[in-house]
N, C-alpha and C. Protein backbone atom coordinates (compact mmCIF):
# COMPACT_ATOMS: atom_id res chain seq x y z
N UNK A 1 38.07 -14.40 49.74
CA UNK A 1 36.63 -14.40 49.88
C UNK A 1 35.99 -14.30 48.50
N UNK A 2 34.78 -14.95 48.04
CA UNK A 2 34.43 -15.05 47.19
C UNK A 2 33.44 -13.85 47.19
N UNK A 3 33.04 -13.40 45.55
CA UNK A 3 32.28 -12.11 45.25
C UNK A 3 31.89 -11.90 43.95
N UNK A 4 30.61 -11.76 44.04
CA UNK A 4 30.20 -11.23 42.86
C UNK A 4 29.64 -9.62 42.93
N UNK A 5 29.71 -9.64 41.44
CA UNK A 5 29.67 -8.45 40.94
C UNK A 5 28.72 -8.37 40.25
N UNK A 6 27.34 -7.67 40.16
CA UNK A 6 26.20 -7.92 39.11
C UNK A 6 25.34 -6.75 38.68
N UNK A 7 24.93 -6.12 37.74
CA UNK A 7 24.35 -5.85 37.39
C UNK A 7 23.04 -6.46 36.64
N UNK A 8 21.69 -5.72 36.73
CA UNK A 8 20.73 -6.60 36.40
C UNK A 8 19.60 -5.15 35.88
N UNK A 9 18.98 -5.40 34.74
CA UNK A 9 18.23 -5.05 33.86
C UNK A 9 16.86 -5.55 32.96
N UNK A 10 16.14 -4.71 32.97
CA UNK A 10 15.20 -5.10 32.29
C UNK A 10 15.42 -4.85 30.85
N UNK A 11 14.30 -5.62 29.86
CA UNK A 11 14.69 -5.70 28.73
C UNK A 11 13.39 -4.92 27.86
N UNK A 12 13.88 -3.79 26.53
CA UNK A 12 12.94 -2.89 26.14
C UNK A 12 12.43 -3.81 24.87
N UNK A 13 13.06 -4.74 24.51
CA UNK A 13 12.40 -5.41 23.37
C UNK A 13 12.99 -6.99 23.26
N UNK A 14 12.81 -7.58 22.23
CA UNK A 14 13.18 -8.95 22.24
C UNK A 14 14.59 -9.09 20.91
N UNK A 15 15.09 -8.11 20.43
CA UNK A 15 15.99 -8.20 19.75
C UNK A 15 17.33 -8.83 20.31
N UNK A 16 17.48 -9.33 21.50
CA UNK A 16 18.74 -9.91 22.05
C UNK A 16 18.26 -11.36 21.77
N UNK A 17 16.75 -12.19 21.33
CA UNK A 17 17.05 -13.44 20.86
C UNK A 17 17.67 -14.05 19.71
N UNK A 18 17.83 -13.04 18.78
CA UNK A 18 18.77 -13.54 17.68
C UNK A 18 20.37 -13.83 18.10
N UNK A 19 20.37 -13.16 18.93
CA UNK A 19 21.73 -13.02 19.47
C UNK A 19 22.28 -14.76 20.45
N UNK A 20 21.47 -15.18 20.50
CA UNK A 20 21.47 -16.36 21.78
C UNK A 20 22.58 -17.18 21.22
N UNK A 21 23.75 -17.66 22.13
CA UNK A 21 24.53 -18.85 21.79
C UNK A 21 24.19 -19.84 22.71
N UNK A 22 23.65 -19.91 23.99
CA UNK A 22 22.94 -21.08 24.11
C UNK A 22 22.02 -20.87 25.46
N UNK A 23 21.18 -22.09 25.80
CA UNK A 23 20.68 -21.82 26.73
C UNK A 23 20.40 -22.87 28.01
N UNK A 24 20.37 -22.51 28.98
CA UNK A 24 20.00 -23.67 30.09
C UNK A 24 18.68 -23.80 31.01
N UNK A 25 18.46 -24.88 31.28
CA UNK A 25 17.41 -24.41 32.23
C UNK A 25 17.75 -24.78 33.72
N UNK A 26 17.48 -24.16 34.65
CA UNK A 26 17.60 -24.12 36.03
C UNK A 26 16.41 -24.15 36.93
N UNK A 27 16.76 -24.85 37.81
CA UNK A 27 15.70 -25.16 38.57
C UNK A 27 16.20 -24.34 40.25
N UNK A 28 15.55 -24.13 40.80
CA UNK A 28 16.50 -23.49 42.15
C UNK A 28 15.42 -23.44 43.19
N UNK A 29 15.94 -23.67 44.59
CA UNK A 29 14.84 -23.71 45.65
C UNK A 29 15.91 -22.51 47.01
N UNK A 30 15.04 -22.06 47.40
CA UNK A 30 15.92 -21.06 48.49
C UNK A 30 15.37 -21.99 49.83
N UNK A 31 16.06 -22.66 50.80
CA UNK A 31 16.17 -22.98 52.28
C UNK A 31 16.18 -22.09 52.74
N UNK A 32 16.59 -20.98 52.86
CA UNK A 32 16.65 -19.98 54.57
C UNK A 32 17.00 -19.11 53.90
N UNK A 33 16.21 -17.88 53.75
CA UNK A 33 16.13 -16.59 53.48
C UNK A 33 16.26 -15.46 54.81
N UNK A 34 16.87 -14.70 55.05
CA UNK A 34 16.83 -13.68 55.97
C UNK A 34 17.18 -12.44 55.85
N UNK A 35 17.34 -11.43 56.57
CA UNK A 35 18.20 -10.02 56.37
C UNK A 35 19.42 -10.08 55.65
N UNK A 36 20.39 -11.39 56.24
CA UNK A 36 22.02 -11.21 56.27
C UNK A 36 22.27 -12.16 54.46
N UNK A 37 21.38 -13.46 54.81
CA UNK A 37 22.10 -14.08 53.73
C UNK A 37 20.68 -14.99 52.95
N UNK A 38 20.85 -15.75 51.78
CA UNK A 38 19.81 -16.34 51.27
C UNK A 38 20.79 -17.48 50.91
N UNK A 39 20.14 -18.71 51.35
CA UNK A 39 20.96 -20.15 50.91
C UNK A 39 19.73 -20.94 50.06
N UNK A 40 20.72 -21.42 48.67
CA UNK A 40 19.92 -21.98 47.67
C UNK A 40 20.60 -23.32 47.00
N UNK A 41 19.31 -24.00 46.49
CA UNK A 41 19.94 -25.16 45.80
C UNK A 41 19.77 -24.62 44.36
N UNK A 42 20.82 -25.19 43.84
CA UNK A 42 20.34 -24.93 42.15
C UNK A 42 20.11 -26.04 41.45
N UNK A 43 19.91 -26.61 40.31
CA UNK A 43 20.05 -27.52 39.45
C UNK A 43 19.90 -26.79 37.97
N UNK A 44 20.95 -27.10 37.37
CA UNK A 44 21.47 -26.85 36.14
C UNK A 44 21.92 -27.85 35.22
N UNK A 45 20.81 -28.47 34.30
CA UNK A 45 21.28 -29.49 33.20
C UNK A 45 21.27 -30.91 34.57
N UNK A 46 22.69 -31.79 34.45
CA UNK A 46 22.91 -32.54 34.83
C UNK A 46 23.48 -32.71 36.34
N UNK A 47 23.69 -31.20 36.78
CA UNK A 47 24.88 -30.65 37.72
C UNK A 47 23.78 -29.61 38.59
N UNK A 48 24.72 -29.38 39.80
CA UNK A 48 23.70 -29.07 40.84
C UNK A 48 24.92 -28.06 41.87
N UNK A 49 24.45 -27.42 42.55
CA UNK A 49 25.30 -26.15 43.13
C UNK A 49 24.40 -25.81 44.31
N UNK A 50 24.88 -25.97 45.57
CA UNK A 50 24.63 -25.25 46.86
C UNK A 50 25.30 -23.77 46.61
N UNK A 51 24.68 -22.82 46.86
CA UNK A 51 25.16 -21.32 46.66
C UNK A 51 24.44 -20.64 48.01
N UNK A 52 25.47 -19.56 48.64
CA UNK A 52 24.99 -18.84 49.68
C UNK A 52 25.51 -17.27 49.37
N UNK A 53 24.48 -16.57 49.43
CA UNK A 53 24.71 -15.15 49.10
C UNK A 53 24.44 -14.11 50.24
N UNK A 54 25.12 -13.08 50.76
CA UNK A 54 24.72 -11.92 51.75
C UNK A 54 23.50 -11.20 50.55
N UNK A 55 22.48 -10.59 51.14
CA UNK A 55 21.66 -10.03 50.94
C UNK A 55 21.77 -8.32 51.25
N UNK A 56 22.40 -8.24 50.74
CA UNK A 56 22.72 -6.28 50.20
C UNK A 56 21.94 -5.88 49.07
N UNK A 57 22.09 -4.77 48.97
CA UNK A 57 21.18 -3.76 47.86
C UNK A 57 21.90 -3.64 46.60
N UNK A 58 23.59 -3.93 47.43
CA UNK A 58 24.67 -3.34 46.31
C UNK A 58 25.07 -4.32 45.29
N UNK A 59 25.66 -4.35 44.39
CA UNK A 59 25.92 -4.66 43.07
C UNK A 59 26.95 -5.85 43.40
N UNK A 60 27.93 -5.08 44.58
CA UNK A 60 29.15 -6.16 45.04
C UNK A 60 28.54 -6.99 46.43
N UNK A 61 27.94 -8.26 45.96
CA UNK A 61 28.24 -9.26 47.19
C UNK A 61 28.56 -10.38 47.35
N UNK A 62 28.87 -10.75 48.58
CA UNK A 62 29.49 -11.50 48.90
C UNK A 62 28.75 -13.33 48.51
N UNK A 63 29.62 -13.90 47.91
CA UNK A 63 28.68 -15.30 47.81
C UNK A 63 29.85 -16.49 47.46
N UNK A 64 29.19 -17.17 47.74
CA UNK A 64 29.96 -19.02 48.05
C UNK A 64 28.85 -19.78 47.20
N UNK A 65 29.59 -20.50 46.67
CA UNK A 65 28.67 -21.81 45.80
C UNK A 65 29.73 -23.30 45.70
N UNK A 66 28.89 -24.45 45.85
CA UNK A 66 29.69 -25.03 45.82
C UNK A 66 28.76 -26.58 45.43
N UNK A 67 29.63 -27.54 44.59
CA UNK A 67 28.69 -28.39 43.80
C UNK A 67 28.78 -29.45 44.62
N UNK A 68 27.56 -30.08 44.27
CA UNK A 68 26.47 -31.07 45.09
C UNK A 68 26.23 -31.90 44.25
N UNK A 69 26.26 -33.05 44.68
CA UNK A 69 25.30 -34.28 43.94
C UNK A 69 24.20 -33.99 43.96
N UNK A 70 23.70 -34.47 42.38
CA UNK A 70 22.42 -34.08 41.79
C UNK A 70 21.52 -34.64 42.49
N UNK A 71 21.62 -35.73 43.17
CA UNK A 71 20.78 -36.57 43.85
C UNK A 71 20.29 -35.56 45.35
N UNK A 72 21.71 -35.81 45.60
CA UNK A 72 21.02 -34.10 47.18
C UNK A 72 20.03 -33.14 46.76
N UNK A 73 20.64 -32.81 45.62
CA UNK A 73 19.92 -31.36 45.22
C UNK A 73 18.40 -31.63 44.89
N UNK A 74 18.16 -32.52 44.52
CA UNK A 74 16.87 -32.99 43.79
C UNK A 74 15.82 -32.73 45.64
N UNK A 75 16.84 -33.81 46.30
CA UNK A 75 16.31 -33.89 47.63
C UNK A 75 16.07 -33.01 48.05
N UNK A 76 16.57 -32.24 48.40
CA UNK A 76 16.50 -30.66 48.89
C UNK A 76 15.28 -29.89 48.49
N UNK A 77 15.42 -29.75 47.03
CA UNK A 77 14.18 -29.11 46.17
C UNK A 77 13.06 -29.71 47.19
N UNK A 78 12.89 -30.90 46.72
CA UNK A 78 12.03 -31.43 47.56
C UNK A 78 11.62 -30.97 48.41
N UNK A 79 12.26 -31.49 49.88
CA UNK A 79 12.20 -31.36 50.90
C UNK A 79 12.23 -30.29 51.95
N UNK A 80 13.70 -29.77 51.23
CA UNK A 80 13.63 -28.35 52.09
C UNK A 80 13.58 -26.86 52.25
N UNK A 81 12.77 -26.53 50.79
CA UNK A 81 12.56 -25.56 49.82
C UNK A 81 11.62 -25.11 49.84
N UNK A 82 9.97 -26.40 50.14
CA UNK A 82 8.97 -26.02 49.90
C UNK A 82 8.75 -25.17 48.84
N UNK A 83 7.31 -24.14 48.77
CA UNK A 83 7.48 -23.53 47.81
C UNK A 83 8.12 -22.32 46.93
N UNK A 84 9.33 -22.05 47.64
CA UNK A 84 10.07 -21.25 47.65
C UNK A 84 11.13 -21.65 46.46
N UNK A 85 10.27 -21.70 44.96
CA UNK A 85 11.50 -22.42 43.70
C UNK A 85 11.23 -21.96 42.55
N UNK A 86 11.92 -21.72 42.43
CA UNK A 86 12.32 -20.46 41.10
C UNK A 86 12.47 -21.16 39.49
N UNK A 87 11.98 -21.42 38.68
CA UNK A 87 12.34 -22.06 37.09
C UNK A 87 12.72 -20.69 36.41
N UNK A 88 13.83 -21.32 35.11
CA UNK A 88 13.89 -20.52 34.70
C UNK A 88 14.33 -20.88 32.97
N UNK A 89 14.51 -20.49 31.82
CA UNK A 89 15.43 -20.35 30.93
C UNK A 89 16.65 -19.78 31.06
N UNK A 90 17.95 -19.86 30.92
CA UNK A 90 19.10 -19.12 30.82
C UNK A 90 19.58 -18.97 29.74
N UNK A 91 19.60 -18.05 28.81
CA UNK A 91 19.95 -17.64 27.45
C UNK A 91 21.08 -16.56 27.67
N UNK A 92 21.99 -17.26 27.07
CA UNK A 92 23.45 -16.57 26.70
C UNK A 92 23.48 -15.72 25.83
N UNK A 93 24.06 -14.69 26.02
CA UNK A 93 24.31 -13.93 24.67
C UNK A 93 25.99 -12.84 25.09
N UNK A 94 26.95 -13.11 23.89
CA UNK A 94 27.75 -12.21 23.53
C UNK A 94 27.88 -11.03 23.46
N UNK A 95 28.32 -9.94 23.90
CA UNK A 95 28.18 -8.51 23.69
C UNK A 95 29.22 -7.84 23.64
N UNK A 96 29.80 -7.29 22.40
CA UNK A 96 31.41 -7.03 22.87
C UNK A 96 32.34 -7.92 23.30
N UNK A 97 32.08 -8.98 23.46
CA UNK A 97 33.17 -10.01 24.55
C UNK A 97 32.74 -10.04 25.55
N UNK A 98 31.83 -9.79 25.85
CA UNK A 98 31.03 -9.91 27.57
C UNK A 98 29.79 -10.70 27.56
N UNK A 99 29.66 -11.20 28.48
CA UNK A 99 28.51 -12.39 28.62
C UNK A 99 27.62 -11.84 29.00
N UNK A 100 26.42 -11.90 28.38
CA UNK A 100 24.88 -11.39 29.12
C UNK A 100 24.15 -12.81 29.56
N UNK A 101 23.84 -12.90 30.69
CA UNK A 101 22.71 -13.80 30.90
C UNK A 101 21.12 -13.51 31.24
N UNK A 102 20.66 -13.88 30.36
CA UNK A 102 18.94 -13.48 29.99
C UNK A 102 18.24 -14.59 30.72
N UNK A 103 17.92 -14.09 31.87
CA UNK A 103 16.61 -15.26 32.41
C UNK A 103 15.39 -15.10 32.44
N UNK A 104 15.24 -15.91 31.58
CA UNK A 104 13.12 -15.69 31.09
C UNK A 104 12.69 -16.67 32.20
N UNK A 105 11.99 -16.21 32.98
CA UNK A 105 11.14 -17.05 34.06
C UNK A 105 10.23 -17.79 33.31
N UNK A 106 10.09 -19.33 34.18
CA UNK A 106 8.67 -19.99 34.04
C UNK A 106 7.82 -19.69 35.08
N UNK A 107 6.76 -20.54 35.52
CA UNK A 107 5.86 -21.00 36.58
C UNK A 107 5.06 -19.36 36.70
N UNK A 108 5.16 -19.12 38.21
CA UNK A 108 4.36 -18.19 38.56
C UNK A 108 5.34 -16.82 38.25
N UNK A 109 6.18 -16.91 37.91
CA UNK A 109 7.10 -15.69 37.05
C UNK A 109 7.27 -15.73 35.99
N UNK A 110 6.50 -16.44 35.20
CA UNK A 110 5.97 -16.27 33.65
C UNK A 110 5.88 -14.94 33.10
N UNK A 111 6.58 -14.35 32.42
CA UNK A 111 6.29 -13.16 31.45
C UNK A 111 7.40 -12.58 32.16
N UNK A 112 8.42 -12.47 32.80
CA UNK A 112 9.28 -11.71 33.34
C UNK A 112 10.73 -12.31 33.05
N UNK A 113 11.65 -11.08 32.34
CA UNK A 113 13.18 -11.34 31.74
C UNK A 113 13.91 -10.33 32.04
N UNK A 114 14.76 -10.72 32.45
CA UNK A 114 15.66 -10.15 33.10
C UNK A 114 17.15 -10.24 32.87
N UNK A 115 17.93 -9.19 32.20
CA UNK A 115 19.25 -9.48 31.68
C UNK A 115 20.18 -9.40 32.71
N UNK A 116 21.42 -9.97 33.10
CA UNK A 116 22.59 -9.46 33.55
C UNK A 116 23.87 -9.79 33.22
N UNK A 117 24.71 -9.16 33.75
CA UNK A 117 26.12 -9.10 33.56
C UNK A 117 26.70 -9.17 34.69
N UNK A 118 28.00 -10.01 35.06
CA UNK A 118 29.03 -10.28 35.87
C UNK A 118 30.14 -9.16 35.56
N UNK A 119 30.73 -8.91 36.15
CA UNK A 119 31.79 -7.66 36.28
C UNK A 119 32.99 -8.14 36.75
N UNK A 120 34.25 -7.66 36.35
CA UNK A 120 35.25 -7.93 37.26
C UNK A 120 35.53 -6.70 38.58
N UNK A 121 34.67 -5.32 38.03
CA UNK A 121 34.92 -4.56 39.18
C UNK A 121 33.59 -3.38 39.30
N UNK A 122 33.59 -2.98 40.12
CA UNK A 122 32.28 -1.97 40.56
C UNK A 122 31.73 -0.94 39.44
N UNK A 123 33.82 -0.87 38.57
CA UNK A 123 33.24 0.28 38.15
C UNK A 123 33.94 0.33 36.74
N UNK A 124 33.66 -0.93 36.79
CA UNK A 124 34.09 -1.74 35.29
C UNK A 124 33.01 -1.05 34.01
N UNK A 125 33.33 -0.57 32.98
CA UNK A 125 32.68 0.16 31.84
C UNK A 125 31.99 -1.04 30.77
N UNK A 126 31.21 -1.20 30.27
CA UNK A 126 30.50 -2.58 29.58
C UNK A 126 28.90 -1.69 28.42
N UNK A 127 29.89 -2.33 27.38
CA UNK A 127 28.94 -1.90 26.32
C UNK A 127 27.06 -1.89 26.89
N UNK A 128 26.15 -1.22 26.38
CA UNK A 128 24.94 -1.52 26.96
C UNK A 128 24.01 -1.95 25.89
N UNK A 129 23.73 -2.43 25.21
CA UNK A 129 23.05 -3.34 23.79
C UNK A 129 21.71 -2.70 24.11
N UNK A 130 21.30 -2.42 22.69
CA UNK A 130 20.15 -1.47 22.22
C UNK A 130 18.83 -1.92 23.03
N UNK A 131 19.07 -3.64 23.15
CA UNK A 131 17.74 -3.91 23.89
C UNK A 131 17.85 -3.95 25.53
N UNK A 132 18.41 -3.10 25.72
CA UNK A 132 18.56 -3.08 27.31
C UNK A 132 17.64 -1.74 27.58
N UNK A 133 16.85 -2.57 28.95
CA UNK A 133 15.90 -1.03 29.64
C UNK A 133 16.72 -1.11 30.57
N UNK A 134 15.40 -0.37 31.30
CA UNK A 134 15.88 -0.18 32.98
C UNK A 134 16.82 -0.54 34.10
N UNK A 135 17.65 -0.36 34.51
CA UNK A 135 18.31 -0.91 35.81
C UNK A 135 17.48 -1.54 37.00
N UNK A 136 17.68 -2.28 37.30
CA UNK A 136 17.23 -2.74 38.77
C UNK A 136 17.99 -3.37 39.72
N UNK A 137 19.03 -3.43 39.30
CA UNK A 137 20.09 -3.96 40.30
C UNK A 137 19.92 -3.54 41.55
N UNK A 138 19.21 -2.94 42.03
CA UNK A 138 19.14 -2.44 43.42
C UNK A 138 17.91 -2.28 43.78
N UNK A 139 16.63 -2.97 42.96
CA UNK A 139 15.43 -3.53 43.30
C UNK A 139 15.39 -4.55 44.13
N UNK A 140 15.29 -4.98 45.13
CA UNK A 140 14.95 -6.16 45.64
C UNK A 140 13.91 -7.52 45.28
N UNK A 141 13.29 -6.50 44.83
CA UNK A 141 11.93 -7.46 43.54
C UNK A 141 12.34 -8.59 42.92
N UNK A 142 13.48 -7.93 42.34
CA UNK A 142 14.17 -8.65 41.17
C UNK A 142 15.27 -9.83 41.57
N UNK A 143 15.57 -10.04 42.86
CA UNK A 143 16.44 -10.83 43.24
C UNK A 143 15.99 -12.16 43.11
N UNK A 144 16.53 -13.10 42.75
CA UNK A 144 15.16 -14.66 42.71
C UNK A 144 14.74 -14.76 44.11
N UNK A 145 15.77 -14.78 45.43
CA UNK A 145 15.08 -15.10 46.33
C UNK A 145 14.23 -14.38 46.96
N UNK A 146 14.00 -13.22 46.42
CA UNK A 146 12.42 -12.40 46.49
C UNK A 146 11.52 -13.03 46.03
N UNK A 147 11.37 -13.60 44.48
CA UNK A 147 10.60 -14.10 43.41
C UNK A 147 9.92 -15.56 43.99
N UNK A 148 11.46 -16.07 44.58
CA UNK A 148 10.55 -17.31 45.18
C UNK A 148 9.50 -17.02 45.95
N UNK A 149 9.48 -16.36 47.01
CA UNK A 149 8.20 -15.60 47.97
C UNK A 149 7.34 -15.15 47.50
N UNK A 150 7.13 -14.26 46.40
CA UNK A 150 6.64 -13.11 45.82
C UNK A 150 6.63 -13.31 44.50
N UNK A 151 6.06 -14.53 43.91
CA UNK A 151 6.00 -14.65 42.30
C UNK A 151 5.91 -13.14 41.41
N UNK A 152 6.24 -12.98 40.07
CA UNK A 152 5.93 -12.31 39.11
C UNK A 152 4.97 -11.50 38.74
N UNK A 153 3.73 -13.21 39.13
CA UNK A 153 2.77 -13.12 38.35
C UNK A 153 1.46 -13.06 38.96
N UNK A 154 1.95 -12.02 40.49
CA UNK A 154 1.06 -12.05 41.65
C UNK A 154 1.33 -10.45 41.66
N UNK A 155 2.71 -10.09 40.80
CA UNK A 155 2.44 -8.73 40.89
C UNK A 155 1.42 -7.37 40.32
N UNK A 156 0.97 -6.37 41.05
CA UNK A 156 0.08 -5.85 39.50
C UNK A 156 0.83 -5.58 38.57
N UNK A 157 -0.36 -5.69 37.68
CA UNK A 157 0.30 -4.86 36.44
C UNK A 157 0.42 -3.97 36.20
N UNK A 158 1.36 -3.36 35.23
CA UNK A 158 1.98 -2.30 34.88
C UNK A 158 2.90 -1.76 35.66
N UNK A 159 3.34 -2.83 36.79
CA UNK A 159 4.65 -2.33 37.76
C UNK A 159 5.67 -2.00 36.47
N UNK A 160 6.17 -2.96 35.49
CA UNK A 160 7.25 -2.64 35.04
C UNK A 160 7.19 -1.73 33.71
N UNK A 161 8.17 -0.43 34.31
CA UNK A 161 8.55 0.43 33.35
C UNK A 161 9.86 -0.17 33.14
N UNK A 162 10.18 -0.62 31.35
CA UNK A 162 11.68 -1.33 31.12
C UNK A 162 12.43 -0.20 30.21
N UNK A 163 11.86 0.92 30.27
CA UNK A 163 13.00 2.28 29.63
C UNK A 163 13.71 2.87 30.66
């Protein structure tokens, strides 16, 4: 069974852009959101990914992805996504030997970045880099397929404390 492992954080300053080895942009639409699971299209660069995730609180869940012609995916966005679509930047960065992925939102989640890390286990130990705030891994806010529903930039302000 397939699984991820994630941690996810807010960021206290912008000192992790010097750090960037590269970046992508993604496009993503959620089809069917519910209690149990959230099914999404992605598009990444040239390449495209059907992904289905259980919807837990916890750090470990369960998820399937699996690649699609770009042409479907485009369709999909389209068609069966409505406005439920997420843009984003994906900026890489090194840490110790561990991969951070920094997603700076566009569109109506403009001004909102969000770091994370993949794990091999729950309780796996991982350097924490000076520009790391807050935890939210167990915000629901912060999940994209919240964001698609519930833009960023519809939230008030001063929700985010990133220490």
């Amino acid at each position: 069974m397939a699984r991820e492992i994630e941690r996810k954080f807010l960021l206290k300053n912008e000192q992790w852009r010097h750090a960037v080895t590269s970046t992508s942009r993604y496009r993503q639409g959620y089809m069917a959101i519910n209690d149990s699971c959230a099914v999404r299209v992605r598009i990444e660069g040239e390449s495209a990914k059907l992904n289905i995730k259980n919807a837990t609180l916890d750090i470990v869940r369960t998820e399937f992805e699996y690649p699609i012609p770009l042409d479907d995916a485009e369709h999909m966005l389209e068609q069966l996504c409505g406005h439920r679509i997420v843009e984003k930047h994906r900026h890489f960065v090194d840490v110790d030997g561990q991969l951070w992925e920094i997603d700076e939102f566009d569109g109506d989640n403009r001004g909102l970045i969000v770091a994370e890390i993949e794990l091999d286990s729950a309780d796996q130990q991982f350097l924490k880099p000076e520009w790391l705030g807050r935890e939210v891994s167990g915000d629901p806010r912060f999940f994209n397929s919240y964001l698609s529903g519930h833009p960023y930039g519809s939230w008030q302000s001063g929700v985010l404390d990133t220490k």
